[in-house]
PDB file of N, CA and C in Angstrom:
ATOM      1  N   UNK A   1       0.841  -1.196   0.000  1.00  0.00           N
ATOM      2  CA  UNK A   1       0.000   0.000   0.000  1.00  0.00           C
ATOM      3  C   UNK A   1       0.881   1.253   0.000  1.00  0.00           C
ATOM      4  N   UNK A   2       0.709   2.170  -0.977  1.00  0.00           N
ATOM      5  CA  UNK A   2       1.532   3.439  -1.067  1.00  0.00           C
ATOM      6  C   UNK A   2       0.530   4.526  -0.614  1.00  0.00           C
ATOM      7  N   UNK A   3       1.329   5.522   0.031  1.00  0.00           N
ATOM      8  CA  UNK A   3       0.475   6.726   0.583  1.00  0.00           C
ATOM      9  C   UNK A   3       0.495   8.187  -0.439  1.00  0.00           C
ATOM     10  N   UNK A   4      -0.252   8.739  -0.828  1.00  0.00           N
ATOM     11  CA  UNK A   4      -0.320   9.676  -2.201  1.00  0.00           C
ATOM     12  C   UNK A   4      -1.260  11.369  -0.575  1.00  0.00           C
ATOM     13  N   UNK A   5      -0.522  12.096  -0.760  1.00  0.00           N
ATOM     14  CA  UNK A   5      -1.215  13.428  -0.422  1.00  0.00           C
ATOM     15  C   UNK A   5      -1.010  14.641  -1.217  1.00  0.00           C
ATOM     16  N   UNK A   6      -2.400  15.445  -1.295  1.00  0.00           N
ATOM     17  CA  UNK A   6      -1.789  16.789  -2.032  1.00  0.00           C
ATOM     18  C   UNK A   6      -1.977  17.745  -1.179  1.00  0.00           C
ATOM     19  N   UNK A   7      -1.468  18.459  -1.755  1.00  0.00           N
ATOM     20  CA  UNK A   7      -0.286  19.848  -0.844  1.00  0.00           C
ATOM     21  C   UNK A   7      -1.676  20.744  -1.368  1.00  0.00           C
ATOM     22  N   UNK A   8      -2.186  21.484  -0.236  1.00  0.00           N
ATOM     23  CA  UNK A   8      -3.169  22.479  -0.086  1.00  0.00           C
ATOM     24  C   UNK A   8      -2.734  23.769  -1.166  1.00  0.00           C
ATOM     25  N   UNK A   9      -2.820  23.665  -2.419  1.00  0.00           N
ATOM     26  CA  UNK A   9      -1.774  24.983  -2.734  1.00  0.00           C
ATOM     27  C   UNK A   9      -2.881  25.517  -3.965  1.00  0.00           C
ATOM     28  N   UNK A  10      -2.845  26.097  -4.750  1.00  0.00           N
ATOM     29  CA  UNK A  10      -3.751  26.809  -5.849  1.00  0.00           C
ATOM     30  C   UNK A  10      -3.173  25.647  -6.871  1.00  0.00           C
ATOM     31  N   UNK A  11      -2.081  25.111  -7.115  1.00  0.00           N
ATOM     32  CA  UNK A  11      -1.535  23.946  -8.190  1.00  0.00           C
ATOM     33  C   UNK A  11      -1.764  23.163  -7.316  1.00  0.00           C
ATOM     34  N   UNK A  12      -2.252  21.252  -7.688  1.00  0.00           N
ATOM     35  CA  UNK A  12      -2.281  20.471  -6.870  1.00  0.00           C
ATOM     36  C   UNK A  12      -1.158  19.719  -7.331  1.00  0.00           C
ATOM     37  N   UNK A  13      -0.205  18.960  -6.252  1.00  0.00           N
ATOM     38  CA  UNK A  13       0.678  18.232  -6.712  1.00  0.00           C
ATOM     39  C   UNK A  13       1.086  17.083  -5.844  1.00  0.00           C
ATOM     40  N   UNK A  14       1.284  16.065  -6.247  1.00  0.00           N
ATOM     41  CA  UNK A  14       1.451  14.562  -6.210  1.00  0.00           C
ATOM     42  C   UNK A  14       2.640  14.368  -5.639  1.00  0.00           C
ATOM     43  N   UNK A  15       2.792  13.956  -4.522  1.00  0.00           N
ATOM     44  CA  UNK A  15       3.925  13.534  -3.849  1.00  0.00           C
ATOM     45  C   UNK A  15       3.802  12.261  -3.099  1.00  0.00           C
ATOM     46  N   UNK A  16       4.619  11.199  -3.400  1.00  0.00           N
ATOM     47  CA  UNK A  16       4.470   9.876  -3.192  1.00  0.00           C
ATOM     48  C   UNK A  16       5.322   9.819  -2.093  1.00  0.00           C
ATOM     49  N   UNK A  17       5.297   8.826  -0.440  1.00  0.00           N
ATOM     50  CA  UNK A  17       5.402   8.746   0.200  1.00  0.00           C
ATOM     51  C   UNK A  17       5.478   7.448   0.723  1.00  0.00           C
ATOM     52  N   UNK A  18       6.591   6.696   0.844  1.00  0.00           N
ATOM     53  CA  UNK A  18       6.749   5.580   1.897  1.00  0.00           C
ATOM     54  C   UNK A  18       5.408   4.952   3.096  1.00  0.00           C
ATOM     55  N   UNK A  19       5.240   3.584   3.308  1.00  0.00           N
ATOM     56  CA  UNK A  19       4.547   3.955   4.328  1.00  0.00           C
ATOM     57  C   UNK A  19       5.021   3.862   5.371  1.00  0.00           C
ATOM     58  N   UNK A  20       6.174   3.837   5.603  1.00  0.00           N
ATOM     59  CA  UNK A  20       6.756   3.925   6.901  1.00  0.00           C
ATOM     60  C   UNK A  20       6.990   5.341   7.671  1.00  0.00           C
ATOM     61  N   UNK A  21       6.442   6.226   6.681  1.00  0.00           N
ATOM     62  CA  UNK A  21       6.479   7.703   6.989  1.00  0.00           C
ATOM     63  C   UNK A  21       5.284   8.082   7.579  1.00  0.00           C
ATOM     64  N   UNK A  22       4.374   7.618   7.081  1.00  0.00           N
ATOM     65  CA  UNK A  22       2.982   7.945   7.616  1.00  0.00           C
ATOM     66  C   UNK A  22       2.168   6.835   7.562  1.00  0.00           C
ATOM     67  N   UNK A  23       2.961   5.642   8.644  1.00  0.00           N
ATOM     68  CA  UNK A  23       2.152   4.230   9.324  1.00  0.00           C
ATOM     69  C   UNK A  23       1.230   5.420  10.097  1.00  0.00           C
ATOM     70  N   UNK A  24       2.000   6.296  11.001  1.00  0.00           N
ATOM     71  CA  UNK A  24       1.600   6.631  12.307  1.00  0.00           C
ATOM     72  C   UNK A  24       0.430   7.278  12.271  1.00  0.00           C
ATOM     73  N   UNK A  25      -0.168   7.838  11.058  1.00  0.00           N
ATOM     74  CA  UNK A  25      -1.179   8.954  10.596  1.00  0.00           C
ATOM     75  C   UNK A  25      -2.335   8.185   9.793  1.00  0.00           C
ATOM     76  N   UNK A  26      -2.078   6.875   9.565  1.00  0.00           N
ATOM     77  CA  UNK A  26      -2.920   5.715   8.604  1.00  0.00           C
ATOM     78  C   UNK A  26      -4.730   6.065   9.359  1.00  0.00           C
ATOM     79  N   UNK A  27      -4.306   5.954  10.616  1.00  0.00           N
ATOM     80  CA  UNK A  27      -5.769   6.434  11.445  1.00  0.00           C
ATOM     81  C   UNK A  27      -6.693   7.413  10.671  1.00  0.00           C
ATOM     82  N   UNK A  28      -6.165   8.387  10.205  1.00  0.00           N
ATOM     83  CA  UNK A  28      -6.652   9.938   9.916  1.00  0.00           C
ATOM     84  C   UNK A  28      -6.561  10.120   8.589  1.00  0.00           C
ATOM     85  N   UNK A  29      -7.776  10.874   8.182  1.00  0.00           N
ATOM     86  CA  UNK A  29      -7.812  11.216   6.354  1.00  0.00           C
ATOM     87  C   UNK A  29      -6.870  12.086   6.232  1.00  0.00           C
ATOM     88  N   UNK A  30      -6.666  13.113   7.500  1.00  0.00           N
ATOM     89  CA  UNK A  30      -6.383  14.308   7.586  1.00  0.00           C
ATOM     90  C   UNK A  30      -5.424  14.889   8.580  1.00  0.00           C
ATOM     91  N   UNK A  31      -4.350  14.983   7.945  1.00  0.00           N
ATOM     92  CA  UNK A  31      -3.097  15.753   9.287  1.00  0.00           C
ATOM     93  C   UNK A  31      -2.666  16.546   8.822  1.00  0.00           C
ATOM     94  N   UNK A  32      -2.080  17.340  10.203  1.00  0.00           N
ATOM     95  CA  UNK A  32      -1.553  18.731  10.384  1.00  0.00           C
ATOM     96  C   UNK A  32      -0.235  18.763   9.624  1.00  0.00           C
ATOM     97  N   UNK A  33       0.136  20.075   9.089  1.00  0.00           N
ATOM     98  CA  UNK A  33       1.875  19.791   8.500  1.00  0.00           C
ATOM     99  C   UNK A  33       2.826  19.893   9.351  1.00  0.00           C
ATOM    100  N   UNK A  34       2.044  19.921  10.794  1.00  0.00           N
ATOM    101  CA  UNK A  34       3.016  19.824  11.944  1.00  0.00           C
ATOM    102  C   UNK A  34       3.877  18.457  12.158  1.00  0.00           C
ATOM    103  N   UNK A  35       2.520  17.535  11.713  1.00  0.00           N
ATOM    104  CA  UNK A  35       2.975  16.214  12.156  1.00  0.00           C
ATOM    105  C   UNK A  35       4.331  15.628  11.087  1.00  0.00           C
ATOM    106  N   UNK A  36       3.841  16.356  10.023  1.00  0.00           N
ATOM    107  CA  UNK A  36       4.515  15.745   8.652  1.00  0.00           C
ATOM    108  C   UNK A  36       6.295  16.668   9.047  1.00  0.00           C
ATOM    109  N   UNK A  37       6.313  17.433   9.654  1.00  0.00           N
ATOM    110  CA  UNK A  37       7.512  18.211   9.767  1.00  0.00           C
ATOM    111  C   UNK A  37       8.520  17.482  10.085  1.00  0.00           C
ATOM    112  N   UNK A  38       7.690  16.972  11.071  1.00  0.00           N
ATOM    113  CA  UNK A  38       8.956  16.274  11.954  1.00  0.00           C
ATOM    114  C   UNK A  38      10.170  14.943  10.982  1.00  0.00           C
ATOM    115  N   UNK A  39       9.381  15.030  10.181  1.00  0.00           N
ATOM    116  CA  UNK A  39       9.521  13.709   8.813  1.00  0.00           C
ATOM    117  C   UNK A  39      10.604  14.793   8.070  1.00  0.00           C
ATOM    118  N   UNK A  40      12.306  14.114   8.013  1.00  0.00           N
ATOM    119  CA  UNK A  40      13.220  14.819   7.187  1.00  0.00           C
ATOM    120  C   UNK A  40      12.911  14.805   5.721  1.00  0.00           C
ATOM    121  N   UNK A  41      12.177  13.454   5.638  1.00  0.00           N
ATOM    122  CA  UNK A  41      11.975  13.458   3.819  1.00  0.00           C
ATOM    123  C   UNK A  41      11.064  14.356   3.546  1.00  0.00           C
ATOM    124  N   UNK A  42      10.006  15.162   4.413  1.00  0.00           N
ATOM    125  CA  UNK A  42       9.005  16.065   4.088  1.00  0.00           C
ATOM    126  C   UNK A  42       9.378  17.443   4.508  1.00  0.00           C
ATOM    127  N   UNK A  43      10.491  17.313   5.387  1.00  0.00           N
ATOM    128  CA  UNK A  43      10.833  18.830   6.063  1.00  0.00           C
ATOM    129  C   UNK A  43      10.852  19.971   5.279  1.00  0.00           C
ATOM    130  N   UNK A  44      11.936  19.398   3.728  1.00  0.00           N
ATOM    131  CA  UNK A  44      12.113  20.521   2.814  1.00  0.00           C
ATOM    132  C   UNK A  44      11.058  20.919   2.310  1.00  0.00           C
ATOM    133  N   UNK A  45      10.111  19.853   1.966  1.00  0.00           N
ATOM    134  CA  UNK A  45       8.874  20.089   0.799  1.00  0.00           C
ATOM    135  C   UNK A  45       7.831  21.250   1.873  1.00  0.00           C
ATOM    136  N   UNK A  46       7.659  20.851   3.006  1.00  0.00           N
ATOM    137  CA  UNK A  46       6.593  21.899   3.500  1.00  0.00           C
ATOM    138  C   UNK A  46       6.822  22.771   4.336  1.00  0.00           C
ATOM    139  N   UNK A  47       8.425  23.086   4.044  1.00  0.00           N
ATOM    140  CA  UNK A  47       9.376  24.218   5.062  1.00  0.00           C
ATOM    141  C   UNK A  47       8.653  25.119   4.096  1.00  0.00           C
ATOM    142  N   UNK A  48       9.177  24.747   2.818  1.00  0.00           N
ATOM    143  CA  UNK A  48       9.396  25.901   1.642  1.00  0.00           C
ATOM    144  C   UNK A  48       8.100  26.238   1.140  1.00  0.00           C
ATOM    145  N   UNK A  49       7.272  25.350   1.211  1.00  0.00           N
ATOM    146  CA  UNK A  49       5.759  26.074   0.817  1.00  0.00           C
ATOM    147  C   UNK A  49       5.012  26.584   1.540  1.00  0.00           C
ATOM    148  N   UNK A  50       5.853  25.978   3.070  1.00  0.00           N
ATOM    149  CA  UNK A  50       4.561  26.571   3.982  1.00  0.00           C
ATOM    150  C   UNK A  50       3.088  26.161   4.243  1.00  0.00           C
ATOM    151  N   UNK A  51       3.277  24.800   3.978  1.00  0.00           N
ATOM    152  CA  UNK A  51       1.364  23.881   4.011  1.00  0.00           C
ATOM    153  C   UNK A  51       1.129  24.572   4.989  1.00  0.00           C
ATOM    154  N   UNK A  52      -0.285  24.900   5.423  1.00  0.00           N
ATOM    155  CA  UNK A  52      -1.062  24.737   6.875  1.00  0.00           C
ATOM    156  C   UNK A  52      -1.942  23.478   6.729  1.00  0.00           C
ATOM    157  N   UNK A  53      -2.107  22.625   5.806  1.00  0.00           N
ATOM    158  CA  UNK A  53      -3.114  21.180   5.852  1.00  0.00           C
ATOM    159  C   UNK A  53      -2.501  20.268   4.944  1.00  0.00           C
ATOM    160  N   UNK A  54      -2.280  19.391   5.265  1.00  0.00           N
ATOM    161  CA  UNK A  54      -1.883  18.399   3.944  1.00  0.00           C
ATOM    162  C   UNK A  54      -3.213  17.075   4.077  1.00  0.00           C
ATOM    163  N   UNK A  55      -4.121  16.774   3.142  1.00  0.00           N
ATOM    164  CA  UNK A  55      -4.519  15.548   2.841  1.00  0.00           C
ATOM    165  C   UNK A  55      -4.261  14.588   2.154  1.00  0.00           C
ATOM    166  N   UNK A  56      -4.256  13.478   2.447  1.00  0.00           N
ATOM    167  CA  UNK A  56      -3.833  12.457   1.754  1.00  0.00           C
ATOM    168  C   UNK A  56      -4.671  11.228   1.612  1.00  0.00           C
ATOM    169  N   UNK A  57      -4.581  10.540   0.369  1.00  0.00           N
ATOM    170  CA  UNK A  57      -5.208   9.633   0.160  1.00  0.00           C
ATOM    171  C   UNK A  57      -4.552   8.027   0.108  1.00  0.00           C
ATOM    172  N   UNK A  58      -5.017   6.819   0.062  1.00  0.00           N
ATOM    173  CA  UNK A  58      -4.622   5.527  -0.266  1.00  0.00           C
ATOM    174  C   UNK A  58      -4.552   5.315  -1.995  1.00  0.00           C
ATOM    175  N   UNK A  59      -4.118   4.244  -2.304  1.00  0.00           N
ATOM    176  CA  UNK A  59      -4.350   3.578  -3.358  1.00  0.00           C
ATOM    177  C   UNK A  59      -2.855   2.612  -3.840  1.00  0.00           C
ATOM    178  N   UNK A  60      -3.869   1.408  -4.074  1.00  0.00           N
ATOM    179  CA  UNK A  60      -3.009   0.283  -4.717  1.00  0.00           C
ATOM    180  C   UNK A  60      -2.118   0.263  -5.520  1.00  0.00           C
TER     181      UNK A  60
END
């Protein structure tokens, strides 16, 4: 199972994600970009844009 979220932004964009990055968030449709910060592989991506919401979806 791969984890797919898009970045709250006026362009939507596709960023593919390990699930060992976000086992911990599998609970929730919906997390903070607080949680995702703490994650080095995501640090750069939502230092620099500045998310306030990231959603994410499943798929096979």
């Amino acid at each position: 199972m791969k984890f797919v979220y898009y970045l709250s932004l006026n362009k939507i964009e596709l960023v593919h994600i390990t699930h060992s990055i976000l086992q911990k968030n599998t609970s929730s449709q919906s997390i903070w970009w607080g949680n995702l910060l703490s994650e080095s592989y995501n640090k750069f991506v939502l230092s620099a844009l500045m998310i306030q919401k990231v959603k994410f979806f499943t798929y096979k």
